[in-house]
N, C-alpha and C. Protein backbone atom coordinates (compact mmCIF):
# COMPACT_ATOMS: atom_id res chain seq x y z
N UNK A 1 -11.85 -9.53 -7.87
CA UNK A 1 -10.75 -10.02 -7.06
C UNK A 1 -9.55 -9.08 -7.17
N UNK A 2 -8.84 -9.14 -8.26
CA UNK A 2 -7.88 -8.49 -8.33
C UNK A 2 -6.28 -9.01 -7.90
N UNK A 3 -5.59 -7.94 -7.88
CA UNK A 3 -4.00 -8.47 -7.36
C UNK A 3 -3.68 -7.41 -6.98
N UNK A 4 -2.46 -7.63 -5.48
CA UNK A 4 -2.26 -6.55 -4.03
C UNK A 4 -0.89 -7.46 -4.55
N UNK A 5 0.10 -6.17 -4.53
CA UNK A 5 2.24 -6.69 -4.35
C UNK A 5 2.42 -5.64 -3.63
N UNK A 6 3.14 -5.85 -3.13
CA UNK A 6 3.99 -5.06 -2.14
C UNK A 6 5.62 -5.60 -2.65
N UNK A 7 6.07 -4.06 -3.14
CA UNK A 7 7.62 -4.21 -4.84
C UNK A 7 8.42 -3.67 -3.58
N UNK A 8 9.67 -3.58 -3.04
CA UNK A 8 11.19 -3.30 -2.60
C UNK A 8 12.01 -3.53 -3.75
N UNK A 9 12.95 -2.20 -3.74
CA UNK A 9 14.30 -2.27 -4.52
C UNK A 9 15.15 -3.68 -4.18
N UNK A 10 15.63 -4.38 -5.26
CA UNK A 10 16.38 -5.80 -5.18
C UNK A 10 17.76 -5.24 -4.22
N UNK A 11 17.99 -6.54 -3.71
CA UNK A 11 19.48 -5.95 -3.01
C UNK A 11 19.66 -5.15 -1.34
N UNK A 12 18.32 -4.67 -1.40
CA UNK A 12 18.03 -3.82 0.03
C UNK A 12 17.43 -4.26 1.32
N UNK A 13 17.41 -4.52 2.08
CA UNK A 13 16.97 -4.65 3.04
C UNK A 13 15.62 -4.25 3.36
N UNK A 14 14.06 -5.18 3.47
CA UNK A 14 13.15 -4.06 3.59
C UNK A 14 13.03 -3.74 5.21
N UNK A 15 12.05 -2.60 4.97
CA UNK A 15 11.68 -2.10 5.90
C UNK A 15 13.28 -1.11 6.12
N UNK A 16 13.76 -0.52 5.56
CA UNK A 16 14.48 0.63 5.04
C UNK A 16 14.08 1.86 3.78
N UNK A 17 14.45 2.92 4.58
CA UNK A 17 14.14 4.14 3.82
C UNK A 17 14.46 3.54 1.95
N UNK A 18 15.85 2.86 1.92
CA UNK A 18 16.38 2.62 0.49
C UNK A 18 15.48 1.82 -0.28
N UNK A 19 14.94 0.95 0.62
CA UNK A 19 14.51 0.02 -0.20
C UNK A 19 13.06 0.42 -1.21
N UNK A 20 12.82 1.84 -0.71
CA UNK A 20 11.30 2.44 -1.26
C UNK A 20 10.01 1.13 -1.72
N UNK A 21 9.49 0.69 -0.42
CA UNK A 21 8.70 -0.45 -0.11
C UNK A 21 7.28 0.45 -1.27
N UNK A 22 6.88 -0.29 -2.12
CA UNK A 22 5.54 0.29 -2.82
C UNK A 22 4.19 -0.88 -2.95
N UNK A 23 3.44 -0.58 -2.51
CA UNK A 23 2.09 -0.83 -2.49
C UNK A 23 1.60 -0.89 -4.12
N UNK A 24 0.72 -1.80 -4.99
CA UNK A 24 0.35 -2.19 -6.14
C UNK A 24 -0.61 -2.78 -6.21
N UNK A 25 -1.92 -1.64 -6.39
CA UNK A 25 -2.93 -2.93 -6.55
C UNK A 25 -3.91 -2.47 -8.20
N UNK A 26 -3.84 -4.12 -8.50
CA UNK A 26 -4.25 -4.05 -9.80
C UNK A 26 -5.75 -4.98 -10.03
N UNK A 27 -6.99 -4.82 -10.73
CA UNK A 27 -7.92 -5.23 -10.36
C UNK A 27 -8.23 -6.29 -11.68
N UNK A 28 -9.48 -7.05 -12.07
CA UNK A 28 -8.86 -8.36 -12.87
C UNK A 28 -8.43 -8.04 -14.04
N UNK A 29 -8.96 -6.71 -14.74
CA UNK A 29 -8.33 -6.80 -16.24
C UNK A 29 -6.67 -6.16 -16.24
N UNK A 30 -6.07 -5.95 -14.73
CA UNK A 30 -5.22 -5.39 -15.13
C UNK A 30 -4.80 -3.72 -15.10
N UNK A 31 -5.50 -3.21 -14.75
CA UNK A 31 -5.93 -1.72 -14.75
C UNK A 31 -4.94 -1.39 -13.45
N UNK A 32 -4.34 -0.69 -12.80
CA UNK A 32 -3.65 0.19 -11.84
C UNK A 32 -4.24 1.17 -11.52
N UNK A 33 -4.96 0.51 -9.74
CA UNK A 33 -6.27 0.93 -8.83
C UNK A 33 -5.06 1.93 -7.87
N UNK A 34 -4.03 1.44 -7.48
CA UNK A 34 -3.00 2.18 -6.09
C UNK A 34 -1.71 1.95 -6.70
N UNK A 35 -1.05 3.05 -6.64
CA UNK A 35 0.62 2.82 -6.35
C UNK A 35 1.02 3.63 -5.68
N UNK A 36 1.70 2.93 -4.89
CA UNK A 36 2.06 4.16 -3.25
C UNK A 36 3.15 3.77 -2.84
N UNK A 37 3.92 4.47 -2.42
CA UNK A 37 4.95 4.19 -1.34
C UNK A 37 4.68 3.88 0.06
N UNK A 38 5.05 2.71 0.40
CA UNK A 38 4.53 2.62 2.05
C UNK A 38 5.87 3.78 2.36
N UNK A 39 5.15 4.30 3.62
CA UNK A 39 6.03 5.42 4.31
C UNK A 39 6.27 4.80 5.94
N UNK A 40 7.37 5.75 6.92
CA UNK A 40 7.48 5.63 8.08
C UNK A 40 5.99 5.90 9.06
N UNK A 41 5.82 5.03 9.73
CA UNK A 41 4.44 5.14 10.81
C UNK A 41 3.30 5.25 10.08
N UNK A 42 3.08 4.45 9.19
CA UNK A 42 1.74 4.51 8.44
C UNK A 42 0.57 3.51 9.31
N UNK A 43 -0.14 4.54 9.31
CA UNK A 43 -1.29 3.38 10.80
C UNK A 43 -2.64 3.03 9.53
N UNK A 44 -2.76 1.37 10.18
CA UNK A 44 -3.77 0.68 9.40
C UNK A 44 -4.89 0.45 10.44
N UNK A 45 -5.72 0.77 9.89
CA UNK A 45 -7.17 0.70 10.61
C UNK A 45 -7.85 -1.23 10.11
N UNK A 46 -7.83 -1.71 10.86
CA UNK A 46 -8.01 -3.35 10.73
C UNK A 46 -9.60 -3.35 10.92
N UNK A 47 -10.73 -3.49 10.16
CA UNK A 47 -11.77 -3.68 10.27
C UNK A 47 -12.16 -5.38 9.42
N UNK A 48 -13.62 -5.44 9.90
CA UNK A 48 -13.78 -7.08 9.55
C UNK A 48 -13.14 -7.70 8.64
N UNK A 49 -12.74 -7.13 7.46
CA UNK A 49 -12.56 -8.16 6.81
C UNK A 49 -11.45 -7.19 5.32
N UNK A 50 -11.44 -6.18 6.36
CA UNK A 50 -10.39 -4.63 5.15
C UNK A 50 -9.48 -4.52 6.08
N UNK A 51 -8.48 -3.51 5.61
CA UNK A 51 -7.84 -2.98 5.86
C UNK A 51 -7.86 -1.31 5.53
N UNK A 52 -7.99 -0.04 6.41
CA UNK A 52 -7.91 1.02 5.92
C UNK A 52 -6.68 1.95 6.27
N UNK A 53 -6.04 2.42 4.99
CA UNK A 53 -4.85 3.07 5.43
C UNK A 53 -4.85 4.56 4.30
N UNK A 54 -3.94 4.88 4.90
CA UNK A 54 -4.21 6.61 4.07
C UNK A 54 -2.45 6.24 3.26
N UNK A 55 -2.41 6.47 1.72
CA UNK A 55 -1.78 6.54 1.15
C UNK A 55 -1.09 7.71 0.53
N UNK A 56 -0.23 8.11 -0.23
CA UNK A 56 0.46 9.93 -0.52
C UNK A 56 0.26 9.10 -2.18
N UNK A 57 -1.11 9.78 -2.85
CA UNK A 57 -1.04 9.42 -4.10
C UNK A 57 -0.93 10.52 -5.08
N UNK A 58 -0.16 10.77 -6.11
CA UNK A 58 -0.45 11.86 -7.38
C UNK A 58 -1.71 12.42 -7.06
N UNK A 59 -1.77 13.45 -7.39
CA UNK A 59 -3.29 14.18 -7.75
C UNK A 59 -4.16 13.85 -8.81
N UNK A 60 -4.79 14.99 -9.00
CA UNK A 60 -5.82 14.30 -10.50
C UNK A 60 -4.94 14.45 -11.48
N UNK A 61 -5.40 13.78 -12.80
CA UNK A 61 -4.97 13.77 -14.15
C UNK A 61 -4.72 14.82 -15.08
N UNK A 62 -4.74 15.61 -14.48
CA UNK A 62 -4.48 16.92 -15.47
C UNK A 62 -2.88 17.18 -15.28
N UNK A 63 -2.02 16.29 -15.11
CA UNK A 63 -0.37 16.25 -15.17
C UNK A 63 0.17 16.75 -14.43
N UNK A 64 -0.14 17.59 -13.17
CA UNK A 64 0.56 17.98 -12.29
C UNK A 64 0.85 17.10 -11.53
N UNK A 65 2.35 17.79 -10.91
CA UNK A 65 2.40 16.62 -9.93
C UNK A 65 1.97 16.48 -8.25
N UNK A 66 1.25 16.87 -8.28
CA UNK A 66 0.85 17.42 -6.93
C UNK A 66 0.47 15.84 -6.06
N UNK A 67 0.95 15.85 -5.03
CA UNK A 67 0.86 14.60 -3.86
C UNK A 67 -0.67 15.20 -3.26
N UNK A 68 -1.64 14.15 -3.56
CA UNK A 68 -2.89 14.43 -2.24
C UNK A 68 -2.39 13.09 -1.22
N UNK A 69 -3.21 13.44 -0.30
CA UNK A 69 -3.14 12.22 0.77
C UNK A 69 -4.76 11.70 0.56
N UNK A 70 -4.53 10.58 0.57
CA UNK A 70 -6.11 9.53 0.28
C UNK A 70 -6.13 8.82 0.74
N UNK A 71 -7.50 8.43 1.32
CA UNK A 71 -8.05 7.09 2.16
C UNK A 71 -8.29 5.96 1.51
N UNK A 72 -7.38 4.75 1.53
CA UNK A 72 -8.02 3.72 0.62
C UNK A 72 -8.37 2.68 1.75
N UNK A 73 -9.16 1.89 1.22
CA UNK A 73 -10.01 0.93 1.46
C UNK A 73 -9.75 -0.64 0.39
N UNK A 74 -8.85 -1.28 1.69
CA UNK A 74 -8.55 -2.96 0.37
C UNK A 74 -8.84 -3.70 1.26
N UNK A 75 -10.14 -4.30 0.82
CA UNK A 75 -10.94 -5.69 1.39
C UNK A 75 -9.86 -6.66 0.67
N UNK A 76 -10.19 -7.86 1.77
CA UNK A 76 -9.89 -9.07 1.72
C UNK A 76 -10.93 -9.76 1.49
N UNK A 77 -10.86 -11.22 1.27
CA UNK A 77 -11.28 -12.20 1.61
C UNK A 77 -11.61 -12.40 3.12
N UNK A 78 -10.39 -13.13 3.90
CA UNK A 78 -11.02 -13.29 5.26
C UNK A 78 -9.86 -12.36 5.89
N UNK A 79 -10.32 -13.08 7.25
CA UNK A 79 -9.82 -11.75 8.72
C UNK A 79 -8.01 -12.63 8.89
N UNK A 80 -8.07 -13.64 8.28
CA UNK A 80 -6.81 -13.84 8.42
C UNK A 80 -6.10 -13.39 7.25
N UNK A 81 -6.45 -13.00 6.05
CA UNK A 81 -5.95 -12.60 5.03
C UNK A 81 -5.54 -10.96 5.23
N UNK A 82 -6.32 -10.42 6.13
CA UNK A 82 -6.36 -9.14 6.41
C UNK A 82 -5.66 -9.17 6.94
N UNK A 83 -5.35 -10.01 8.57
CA UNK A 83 -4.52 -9.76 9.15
C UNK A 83 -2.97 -9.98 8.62
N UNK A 84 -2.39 -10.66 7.29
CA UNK A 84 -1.19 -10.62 6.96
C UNK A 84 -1.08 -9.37 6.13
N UNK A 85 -1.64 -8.98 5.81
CA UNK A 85 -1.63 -7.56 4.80
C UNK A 85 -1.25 -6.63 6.01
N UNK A 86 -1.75 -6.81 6.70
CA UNK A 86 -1.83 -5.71 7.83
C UNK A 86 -0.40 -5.74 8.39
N UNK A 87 0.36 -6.88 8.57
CA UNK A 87 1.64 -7.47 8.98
C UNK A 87 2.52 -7.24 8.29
N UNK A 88 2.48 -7.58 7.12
CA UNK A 88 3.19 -6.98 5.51
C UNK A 88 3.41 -5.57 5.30
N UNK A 89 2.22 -4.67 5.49
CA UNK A 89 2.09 -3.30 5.70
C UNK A 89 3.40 -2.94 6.59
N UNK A 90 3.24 -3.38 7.54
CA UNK A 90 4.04 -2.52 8.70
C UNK A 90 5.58 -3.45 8.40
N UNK A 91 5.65 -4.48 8.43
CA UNK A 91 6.94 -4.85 8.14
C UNK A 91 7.46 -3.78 6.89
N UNK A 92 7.14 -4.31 5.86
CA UNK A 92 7.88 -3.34 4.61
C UNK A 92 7.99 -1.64 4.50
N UNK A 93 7.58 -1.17 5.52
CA UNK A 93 7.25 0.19 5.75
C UNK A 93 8.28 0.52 6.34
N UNK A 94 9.25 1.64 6.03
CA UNK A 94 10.52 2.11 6.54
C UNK A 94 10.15 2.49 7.74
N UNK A 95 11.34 2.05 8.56
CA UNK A 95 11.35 2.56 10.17
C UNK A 95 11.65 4.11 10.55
N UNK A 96 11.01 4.78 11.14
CA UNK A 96 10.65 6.00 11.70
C UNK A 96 12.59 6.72 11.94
């Protein structure tokens, strides 16, 4: 199962550049699967029962800091659960 937050800076307005809207998903023991910044015009691909969106994550583990861009893949439960993630996504995502 796991756990999906979507964190904004307190005080800010989301869906603003300030508010640096971040994506969090943690799986049952706890482990940190995604942490991302939602960005301006981030397009979600809505399939049965996922959501697919391309995230700007750190690179590999060898300490650099290098940004790759990656395809993640976060199933839901159902198509209405998807569809608020999908809603959430684009709301908290700074405007262009």
């Amino acid at each position: 199962m796991g756990q999906l937050s979507i964190k904004c800076k307190e005080g800010v307005d989301k869906g603003t550049k300030e508010s640096k809207p971040t994506i969090i998903v943690r799986n049952d023991v706890g482990k940190l699967l995604l942490n991302a910044l939602l960005y301006p015009g981030i397009k979600t691909n809505l399939q049965k029962n996922s959501v697919v969106a391309i995230f700007h994550t750190s690179g590999a583990n060898d300490g650099s800091d290098k940004v790759v861009a990656r395809t993640f893949f976060i199933r839901t439960k159902t198509e209405e659960d998807r569809n608020k993630l999908a809603t959430a996504m684009q709301e908290y995502a700074p405007a262009s």
